[in-house]
N, C-alpha and C. Protein backbone atom coordinates (compact mmCIF):
# COMPACT_ATOMS: atom_id res chain seq x y z
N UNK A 1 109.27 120.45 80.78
CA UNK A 1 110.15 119.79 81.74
C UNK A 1 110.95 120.83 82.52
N UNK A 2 110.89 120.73 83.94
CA UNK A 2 111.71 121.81 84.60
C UNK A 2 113.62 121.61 84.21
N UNK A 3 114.30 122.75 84.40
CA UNK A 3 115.41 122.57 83.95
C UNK A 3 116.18 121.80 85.55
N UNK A 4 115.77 122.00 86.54
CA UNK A 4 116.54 121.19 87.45
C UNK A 4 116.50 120.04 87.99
N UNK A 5 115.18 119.35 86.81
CA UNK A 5 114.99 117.63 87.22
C UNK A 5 113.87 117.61 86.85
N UNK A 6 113.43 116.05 86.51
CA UNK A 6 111.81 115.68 86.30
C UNK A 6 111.37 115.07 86.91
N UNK A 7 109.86 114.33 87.11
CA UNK A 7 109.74 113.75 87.58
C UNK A 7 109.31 112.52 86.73
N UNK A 8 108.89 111.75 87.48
CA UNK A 8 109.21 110.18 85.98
C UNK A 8 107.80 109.62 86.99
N UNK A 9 107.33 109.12 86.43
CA UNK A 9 105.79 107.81 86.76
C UNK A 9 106.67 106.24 85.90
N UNK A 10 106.67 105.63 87.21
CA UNK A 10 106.43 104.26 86.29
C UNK A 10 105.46 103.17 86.77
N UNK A 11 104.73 102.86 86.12
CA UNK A 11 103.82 101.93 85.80
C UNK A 11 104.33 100.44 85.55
N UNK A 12 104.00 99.55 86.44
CA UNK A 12 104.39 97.82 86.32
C UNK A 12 102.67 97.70 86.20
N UNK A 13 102.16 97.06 84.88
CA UNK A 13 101.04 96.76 84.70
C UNK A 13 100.49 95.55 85.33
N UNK A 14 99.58 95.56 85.51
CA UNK A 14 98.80 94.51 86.42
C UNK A 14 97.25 94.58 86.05
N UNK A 15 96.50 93.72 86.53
CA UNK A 15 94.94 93.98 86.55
C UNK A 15 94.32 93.89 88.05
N UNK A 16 95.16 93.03 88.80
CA UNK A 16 94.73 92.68 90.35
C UNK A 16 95.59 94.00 90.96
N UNK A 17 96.86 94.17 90.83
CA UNK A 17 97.22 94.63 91.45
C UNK A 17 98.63 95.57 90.46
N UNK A 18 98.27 97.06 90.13
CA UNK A 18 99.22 97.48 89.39
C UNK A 18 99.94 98.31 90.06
N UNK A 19 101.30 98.35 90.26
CA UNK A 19 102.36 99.25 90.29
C UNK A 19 102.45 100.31 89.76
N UNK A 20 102.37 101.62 91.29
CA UNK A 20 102.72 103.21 90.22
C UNK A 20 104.14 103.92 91.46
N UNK A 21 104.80 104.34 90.70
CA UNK A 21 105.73 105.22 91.64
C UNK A 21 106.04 106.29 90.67
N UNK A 22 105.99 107.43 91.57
CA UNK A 22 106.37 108.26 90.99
C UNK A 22 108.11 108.78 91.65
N UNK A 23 109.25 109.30 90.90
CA UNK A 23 110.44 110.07 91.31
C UNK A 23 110.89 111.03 90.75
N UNK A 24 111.44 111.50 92.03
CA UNK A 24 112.46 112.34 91.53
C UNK A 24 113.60 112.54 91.10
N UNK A 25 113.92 113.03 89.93
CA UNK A 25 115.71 112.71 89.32
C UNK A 25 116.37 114.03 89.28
N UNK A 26 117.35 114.55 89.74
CA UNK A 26 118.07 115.42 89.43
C UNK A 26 119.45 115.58 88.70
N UNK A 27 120.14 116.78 87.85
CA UNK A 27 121.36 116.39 87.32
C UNK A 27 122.26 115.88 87.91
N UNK A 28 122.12 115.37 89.09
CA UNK A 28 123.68 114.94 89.74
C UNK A 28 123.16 113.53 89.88
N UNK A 29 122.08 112.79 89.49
CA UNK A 29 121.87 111.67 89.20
C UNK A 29 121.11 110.63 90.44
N UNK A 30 120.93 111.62 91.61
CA UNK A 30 120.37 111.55 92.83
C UNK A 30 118.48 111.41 92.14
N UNK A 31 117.88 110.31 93.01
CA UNK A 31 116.67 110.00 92.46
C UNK A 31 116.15 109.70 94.00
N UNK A 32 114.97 110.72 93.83
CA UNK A 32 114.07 110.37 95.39
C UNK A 32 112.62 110.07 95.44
N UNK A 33 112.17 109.64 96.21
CA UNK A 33 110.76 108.91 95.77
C UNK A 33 109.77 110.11 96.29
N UNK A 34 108.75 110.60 95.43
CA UNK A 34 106.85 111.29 95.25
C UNK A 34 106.28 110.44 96.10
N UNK A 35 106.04 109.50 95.23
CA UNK A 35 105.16 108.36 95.58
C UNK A 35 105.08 107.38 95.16
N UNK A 36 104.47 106.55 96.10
CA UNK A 36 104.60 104.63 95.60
C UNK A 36 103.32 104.32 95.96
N UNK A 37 102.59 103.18 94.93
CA UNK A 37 101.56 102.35 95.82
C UNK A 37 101.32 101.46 94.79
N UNK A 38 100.00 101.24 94.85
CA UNK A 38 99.22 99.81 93.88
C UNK A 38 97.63 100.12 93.24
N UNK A 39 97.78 100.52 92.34
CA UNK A 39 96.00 100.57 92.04
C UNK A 39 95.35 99.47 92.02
N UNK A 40 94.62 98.46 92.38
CA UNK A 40 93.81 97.32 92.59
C UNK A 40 92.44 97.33 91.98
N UNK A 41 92.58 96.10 91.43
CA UNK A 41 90.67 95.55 91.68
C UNK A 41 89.94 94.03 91.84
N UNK A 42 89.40 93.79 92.15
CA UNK A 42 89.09 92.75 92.45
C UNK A 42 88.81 91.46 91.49
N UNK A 43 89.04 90.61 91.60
CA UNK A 43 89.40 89.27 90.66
C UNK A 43 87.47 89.32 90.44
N UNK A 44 86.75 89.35 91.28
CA UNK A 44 85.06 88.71 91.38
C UNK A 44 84.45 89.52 90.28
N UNK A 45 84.65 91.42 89.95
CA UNK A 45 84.16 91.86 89.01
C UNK A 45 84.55 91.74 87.79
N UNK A 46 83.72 92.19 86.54
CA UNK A 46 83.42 91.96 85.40
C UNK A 46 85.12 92.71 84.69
N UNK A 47 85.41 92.00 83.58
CA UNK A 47 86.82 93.20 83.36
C UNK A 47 86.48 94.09 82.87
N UNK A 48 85.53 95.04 82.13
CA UNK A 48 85.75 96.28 81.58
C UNK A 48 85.65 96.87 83.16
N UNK A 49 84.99 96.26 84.01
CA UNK A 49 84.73 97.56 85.36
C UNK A 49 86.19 97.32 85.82
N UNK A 50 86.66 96.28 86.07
CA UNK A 50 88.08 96.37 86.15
C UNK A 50 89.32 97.19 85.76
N UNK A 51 89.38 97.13 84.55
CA UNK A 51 89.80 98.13 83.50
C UNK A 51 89.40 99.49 84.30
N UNK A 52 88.71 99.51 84.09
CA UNK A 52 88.04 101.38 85.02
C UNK A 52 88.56 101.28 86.28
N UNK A 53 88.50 100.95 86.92
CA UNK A 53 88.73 101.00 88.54
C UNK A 53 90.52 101.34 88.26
N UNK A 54 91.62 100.53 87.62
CA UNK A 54 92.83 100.91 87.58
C UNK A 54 93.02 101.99 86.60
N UNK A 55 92.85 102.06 85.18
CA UNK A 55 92.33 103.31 84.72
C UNK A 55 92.33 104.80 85.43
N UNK A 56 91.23 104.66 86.37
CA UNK A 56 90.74 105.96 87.09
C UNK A 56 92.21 106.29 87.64
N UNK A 57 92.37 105.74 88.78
CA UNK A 57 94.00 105.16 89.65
C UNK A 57 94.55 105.65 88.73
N UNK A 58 95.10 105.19 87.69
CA UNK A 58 96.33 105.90 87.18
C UNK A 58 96.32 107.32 86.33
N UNK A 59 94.90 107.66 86.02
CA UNK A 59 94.88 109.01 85.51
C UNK A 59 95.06 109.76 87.06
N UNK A 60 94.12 109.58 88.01
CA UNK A 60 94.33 110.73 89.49
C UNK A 60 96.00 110.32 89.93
N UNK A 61 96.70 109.57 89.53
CA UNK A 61 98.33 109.94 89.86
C UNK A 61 98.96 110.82 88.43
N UNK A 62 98.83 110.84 87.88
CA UNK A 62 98.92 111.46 86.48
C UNK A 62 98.79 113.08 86.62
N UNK A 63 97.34 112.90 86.93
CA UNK A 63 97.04 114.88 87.16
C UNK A 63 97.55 115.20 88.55
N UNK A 64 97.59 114.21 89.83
CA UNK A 64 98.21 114.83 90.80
C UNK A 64 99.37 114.81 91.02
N UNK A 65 100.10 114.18 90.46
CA UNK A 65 101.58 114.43 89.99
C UNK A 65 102.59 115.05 89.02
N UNK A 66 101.34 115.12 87.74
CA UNK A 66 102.27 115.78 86.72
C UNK A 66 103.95 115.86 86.79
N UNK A 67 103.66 114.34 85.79
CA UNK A 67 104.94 113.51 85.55
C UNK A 67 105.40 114.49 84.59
N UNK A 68 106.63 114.48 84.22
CA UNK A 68 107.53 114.55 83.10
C UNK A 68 107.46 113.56 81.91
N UNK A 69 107.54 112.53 82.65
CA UNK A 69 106.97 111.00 81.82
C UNK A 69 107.06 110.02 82.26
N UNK A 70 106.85 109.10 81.28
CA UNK A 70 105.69 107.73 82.17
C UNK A 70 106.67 106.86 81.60
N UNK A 71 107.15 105.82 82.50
CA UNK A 71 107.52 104.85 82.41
C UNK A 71 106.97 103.29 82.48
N UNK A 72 106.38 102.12 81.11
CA UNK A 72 105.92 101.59 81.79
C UNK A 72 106.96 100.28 81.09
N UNK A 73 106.12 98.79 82.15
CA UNK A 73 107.33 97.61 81.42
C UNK A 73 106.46 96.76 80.40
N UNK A 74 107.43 96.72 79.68
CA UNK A 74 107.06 96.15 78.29
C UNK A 74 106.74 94.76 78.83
N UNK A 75 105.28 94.15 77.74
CA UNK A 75 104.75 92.81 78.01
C UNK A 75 105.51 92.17 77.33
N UNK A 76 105.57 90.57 77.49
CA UNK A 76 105.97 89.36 76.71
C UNK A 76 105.22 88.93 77.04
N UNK A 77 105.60 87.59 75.96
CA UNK A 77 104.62 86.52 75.74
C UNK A 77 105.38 85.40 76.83
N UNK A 78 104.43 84.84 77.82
CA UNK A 78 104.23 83.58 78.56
C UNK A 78 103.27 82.62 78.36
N UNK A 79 103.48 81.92 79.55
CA UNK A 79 102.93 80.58 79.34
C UNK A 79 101.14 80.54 79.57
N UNK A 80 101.00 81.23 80.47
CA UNK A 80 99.80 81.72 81.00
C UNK A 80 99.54 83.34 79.57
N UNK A 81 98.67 83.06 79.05
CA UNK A 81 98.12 83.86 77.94
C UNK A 81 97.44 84.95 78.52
N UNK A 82 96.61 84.32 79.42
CA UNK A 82 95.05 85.55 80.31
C UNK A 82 95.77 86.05 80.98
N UNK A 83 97.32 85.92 81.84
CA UNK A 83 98.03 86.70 82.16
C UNK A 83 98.35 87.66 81.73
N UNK A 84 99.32 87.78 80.29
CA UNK A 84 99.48 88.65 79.47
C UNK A 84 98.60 89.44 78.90
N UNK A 85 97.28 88.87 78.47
CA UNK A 85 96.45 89.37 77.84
C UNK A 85 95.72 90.77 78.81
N UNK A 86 95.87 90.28 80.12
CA UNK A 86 95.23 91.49 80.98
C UNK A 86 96.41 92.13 81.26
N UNK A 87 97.41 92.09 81.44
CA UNK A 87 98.74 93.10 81.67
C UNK A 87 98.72 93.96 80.76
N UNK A 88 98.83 93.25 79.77
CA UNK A 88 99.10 94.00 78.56
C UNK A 88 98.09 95.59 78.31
N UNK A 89 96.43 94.98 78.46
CA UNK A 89 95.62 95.69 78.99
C UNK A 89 95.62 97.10 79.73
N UNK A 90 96.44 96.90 80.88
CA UNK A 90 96.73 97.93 81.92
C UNK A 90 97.89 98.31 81.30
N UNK A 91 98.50 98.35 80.36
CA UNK A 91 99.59 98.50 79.90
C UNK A 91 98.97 99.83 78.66
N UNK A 92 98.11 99.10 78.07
CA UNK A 92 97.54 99.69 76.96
C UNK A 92 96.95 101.30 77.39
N UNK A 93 96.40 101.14 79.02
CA UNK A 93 95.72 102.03 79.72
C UNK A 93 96.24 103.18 80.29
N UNK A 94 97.87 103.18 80.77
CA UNK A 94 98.59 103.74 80.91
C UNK A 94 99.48 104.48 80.02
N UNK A 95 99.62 104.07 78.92
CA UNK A 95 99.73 104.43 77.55
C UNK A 95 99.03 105.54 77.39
N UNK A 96 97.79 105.20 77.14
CA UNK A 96 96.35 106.22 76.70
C UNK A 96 96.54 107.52 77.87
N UNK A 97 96.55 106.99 78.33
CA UNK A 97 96.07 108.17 79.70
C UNK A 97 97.74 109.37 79.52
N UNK A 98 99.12 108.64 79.67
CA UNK A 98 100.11 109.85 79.33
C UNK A 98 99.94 110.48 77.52
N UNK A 99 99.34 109.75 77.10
CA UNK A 99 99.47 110.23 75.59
C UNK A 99 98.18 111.54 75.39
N UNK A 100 96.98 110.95 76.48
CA UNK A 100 95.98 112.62 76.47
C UNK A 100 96.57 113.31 77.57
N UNK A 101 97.76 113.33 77.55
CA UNK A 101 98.12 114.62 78.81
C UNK A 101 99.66 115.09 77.85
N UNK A 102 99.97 114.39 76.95
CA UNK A 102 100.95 115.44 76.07
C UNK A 102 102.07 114.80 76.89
N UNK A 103 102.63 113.64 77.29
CA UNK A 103 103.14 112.74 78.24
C UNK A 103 103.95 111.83 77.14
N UNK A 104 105.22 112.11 76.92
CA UNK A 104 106.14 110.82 76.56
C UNK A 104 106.20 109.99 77.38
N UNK A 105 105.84 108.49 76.70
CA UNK A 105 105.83 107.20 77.21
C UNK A 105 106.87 106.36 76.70
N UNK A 106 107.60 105.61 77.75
CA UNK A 106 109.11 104.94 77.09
C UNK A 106 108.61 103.07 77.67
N UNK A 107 108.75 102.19 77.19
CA UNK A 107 108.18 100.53 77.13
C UNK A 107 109.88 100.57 77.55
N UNK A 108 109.58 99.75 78.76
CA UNK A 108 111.13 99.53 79.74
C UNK A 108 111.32 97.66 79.68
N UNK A 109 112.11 96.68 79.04
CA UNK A 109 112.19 95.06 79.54
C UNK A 109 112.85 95.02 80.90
N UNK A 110 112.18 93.83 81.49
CA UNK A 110 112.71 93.71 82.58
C UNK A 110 113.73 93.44 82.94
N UNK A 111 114.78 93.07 81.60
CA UNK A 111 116.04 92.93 81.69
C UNK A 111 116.80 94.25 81.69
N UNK A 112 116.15 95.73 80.98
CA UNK A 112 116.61 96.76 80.99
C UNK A 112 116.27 97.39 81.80
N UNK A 113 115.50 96.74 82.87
CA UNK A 113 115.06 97.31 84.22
C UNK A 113 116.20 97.11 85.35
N UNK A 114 116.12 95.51 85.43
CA UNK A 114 117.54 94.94 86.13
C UNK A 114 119.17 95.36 86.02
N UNK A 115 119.14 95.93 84.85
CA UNK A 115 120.32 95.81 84.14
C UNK A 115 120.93 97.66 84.99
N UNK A 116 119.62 98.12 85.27
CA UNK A 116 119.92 99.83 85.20
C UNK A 116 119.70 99.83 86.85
N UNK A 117 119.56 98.94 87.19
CA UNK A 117 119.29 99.49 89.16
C UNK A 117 120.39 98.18 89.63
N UNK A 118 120.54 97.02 88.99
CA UNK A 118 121.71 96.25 89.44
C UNK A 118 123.00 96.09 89.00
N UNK A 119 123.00 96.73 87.83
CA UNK A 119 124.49 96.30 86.67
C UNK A 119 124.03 94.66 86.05
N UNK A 120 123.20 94.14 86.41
CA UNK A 120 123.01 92.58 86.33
C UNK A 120 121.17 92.07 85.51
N UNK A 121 121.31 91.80 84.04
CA UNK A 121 120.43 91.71 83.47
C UNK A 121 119.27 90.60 83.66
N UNK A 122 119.80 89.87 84.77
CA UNK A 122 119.30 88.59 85.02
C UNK A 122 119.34 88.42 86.81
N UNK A 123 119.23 89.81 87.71
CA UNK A 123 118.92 89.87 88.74
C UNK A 123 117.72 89.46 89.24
N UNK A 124 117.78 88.88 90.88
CA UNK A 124 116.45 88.23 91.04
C UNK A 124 115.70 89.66 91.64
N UNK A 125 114.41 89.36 92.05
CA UNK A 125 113.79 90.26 92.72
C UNK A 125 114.36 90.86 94.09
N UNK A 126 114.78 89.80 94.63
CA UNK A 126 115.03 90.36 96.04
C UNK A 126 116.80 91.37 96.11
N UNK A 127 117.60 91.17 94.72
CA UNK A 127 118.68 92.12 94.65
C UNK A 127 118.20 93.18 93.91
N UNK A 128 116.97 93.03 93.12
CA UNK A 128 116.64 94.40 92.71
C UNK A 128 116.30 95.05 93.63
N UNK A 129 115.41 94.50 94.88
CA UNK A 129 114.70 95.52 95.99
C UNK A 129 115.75 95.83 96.41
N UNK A 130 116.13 95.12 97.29
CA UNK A 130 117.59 95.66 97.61
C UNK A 130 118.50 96.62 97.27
N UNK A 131 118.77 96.72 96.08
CA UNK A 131 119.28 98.01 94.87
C UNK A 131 118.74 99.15 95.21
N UNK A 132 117.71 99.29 95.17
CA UNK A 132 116.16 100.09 94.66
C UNK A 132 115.92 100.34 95.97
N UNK A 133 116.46 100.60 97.48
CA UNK A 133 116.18 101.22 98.35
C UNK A 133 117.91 101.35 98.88
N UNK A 134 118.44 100.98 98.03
CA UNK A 134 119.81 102.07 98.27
C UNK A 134 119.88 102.75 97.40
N UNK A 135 119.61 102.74 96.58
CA UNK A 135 119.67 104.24 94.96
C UNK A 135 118.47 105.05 95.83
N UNK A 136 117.55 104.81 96.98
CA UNK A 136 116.45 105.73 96.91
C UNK A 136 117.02 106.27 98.41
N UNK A 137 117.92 105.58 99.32
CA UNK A 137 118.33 105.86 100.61
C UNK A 137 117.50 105.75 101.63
N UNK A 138 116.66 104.44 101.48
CA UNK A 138 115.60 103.71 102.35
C UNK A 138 115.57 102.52 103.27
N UNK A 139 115.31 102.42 104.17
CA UNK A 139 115.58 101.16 104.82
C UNK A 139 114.87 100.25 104.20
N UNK A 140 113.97 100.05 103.86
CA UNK A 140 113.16 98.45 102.99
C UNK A 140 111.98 99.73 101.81
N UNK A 141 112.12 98.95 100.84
CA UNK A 141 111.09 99.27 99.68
C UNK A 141 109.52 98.91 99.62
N UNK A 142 108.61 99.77 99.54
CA UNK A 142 107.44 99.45 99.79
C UNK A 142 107.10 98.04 99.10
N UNK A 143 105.95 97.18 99.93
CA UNK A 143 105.57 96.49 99.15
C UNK A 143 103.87 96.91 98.68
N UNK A 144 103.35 95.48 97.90
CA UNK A 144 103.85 94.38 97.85
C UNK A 144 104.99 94.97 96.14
N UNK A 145 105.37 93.79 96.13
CA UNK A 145 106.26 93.67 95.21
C UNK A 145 106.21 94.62 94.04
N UNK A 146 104.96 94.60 93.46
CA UNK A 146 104.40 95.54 92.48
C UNK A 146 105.01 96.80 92.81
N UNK A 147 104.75 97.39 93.72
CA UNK A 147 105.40 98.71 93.89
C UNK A 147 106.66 98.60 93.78
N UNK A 148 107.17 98.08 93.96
CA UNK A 148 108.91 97.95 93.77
C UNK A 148 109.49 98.05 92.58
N UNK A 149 108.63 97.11 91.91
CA UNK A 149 108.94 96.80 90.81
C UNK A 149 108.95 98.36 89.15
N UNK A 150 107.34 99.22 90.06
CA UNK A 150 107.06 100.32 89.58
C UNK A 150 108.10 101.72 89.74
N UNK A 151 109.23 101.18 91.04
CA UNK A 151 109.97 102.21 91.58
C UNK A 151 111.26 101.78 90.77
N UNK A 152 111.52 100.70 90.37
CA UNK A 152 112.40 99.99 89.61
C UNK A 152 112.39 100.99 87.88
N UNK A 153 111.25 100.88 87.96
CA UNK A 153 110.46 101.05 86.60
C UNK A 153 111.38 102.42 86.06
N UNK A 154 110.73 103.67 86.93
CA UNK A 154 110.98 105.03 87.14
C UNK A 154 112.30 105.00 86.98
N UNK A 155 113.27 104.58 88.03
CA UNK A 155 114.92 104.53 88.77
C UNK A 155 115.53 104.31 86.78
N UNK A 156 114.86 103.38 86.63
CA UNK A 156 115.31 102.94 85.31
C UNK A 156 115.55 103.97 84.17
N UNK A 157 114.59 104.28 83.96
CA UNK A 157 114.17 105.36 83.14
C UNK A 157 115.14 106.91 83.05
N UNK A 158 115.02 106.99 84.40
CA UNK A 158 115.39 108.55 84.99
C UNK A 158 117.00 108.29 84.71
N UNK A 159 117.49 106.76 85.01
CA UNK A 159 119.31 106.77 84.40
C UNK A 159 119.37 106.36 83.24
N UNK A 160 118.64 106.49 81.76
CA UNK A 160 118.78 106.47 81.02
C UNK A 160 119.29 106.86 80.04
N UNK A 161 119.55 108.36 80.16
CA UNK A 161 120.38 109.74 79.85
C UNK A 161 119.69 110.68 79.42
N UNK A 162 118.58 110.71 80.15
CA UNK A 162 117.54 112.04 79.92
C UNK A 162 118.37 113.34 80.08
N UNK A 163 117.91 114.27 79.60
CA UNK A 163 118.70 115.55 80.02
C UNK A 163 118.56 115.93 81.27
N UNK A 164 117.51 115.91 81.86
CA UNK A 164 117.81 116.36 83.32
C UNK A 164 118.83 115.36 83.62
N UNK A 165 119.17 113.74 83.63
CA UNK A 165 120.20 113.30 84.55
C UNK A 165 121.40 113.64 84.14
N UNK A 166 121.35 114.35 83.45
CA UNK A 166 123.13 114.70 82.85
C UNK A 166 123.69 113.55 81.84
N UNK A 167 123.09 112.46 81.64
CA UNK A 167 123.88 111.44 81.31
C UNK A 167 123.43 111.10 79.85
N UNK A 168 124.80 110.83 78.82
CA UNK A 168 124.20 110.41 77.60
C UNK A 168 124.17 109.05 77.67
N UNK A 169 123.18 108.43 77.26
CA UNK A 169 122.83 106.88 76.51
C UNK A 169 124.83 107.02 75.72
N UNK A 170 124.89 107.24 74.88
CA UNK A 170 126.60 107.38 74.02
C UNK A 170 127.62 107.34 74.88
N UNK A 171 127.37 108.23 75.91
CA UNK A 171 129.14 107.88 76.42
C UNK A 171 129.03 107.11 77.24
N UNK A 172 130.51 107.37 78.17
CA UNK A 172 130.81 106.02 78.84
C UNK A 172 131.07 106.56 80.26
N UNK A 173 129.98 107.44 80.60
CA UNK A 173 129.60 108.10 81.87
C UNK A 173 128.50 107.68 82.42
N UNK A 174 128.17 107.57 83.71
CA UNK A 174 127.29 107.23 84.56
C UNK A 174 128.09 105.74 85.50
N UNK A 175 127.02 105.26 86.07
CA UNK A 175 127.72 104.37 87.09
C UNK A 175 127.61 103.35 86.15
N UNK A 176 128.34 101.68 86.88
CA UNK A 176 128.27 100.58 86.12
C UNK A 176 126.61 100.20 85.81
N UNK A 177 125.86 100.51 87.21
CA UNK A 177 124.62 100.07 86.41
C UNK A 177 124.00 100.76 84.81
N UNK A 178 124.56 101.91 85.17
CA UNK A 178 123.52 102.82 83.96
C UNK A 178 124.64 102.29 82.19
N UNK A 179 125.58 102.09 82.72
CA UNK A 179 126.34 101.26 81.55
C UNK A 179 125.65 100.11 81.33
N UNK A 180 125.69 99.22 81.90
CA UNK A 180 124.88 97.48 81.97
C UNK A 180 123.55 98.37 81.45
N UNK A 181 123.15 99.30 81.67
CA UNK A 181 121.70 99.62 81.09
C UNK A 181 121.84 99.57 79.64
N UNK A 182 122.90 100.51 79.34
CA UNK A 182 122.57 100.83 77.82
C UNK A 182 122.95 99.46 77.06
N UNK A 183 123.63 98.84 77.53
CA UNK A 183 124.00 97.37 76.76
C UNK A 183 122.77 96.49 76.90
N UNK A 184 122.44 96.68 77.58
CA UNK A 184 120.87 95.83 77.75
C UNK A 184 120.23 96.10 76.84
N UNK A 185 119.59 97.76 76.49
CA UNK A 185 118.87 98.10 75.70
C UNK A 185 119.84 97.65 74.32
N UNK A 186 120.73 97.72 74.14
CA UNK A 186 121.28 97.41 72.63
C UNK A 186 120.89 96.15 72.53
N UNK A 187 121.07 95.31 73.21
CA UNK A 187 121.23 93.79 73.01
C UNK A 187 119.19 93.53 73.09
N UNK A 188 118.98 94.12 73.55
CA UNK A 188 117.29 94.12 73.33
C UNK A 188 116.71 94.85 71.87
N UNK A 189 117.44 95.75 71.41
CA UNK A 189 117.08 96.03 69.96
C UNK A 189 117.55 95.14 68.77
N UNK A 190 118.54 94.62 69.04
CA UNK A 190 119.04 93.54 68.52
C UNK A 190 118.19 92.43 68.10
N UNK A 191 117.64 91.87 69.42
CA UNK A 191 116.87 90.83 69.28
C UNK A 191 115.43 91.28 69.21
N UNK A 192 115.13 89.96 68.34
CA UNK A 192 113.52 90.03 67.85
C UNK A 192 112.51 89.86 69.29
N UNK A 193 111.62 90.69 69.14
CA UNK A 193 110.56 90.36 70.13
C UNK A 193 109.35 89.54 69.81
N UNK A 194 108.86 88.34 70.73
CA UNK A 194 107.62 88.17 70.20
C UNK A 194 106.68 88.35 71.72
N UNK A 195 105.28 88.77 70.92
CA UNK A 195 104.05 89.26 71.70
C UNK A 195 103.38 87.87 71.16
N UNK A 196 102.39 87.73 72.65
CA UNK A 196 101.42 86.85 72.26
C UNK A 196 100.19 87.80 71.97
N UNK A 197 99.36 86.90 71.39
CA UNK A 197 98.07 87.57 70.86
C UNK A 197 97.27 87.65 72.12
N UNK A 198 96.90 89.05 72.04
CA UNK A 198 95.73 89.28 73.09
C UNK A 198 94.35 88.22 73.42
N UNK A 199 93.75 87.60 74.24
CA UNK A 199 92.54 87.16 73.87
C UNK A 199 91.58 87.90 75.28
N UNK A 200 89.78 87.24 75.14
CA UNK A 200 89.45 88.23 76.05
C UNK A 200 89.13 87.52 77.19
N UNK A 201 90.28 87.50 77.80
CA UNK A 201 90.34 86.78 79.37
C UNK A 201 90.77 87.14 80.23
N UNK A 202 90.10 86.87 81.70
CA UNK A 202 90.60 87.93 83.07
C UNK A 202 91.76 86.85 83.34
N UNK A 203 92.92 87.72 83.83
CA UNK A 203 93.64 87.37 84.48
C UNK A 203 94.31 87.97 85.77
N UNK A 204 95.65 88.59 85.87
CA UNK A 204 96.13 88.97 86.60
C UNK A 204 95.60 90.48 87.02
């Protein structure tokens, strides 16, 4: 890790359409955007070729970025199963891929996502974007949404109290969001998680 900042990958898993951004964080807590986009594949092919097609995508941002580390968001269980079951998937994939590159990987909830770019654990989408291109000093945040959500991902991560941001998780330094962060994450270790069971169905 360089001593004057890292860079962070975060990953919003998808199968149609996955979220990658990569940023920049420095000790004064200033975070600027690498890169943003969407690895894709098409709903009509088979899923293992699926699987590959985002796969590939997120290893060539991986080696052409050489993250610091990977940020991705933790699955739950919904109502729609083949949803989860393929997120989870691209989830699993992004995993693999920072773990053969010697890559710490941190599982972010979307409440500890919200909680760290809005102060607000139960923010909608459109005050997170919103957030998330004034922490980056942008006029509008790429879409579609996915990417946002992936830049969310990163922003999150990087105010967590990594050593490059200067900031400990323990004290009672950083801004109100990165406070609302760490209470998020407490109140998320707290509570029990449940996962639904994988099954083998295309979804998202």
């Amino acid at each position: 890790m360089a001593a004057h900042g890292l860079t962070i990958l975060g990953v919003d898993p998808g199968l149609t359409r996955c979220g990658l951004a990569a940023v920049y964080a420095t000790p004064d807590r200033a975070v600027r955007i690498r890169d943003v986009g969407v690895a894709t594949s098409e709903p009509g092919e088979e899923l293992a070729a699926r699987l590959v097609r985002v796969a590939d995508e997120i290893e060539a941002w991986l080696d052409r970025l050489q993250p610091d580390a990977v940020a991705v968001e933790r699955v739950f269980a919904q109502s729609n199963v083949s949803t989860v079951a393929s997120t989870a998937q691209v989830a699993g994939l992004a995993m693999v891929a920072a773990q053969r590159r010697g890559l710490p990987v941190t599982l972010h909830t979307p409440s500890e996502v919200k909680a760290a770019v809005t102060g607000n654990g139960r923010a909608g989408k459109e005050q997170v974007a919103t957030m998330v291109a004034r922490i980056l000093g942008v006029d509008k945040v790429p879409r579609p949404a996915d990417a946002t959500d992936a830049l969310a991902l990163a922003i999150c991560h990087a105010w967590r109290g990594s050593p490059a941001t200067g900031v400990s998780e323990g004290s009672g330094d950083g801004t109100a969001a990165q406070r609302a962060w760490r209470e998020a994450a407490r109140r998320a270790a707290r509570s029990p998680r449940r996962v639904a069971a994988a099954r083998p169905t295309v979804g998202r």
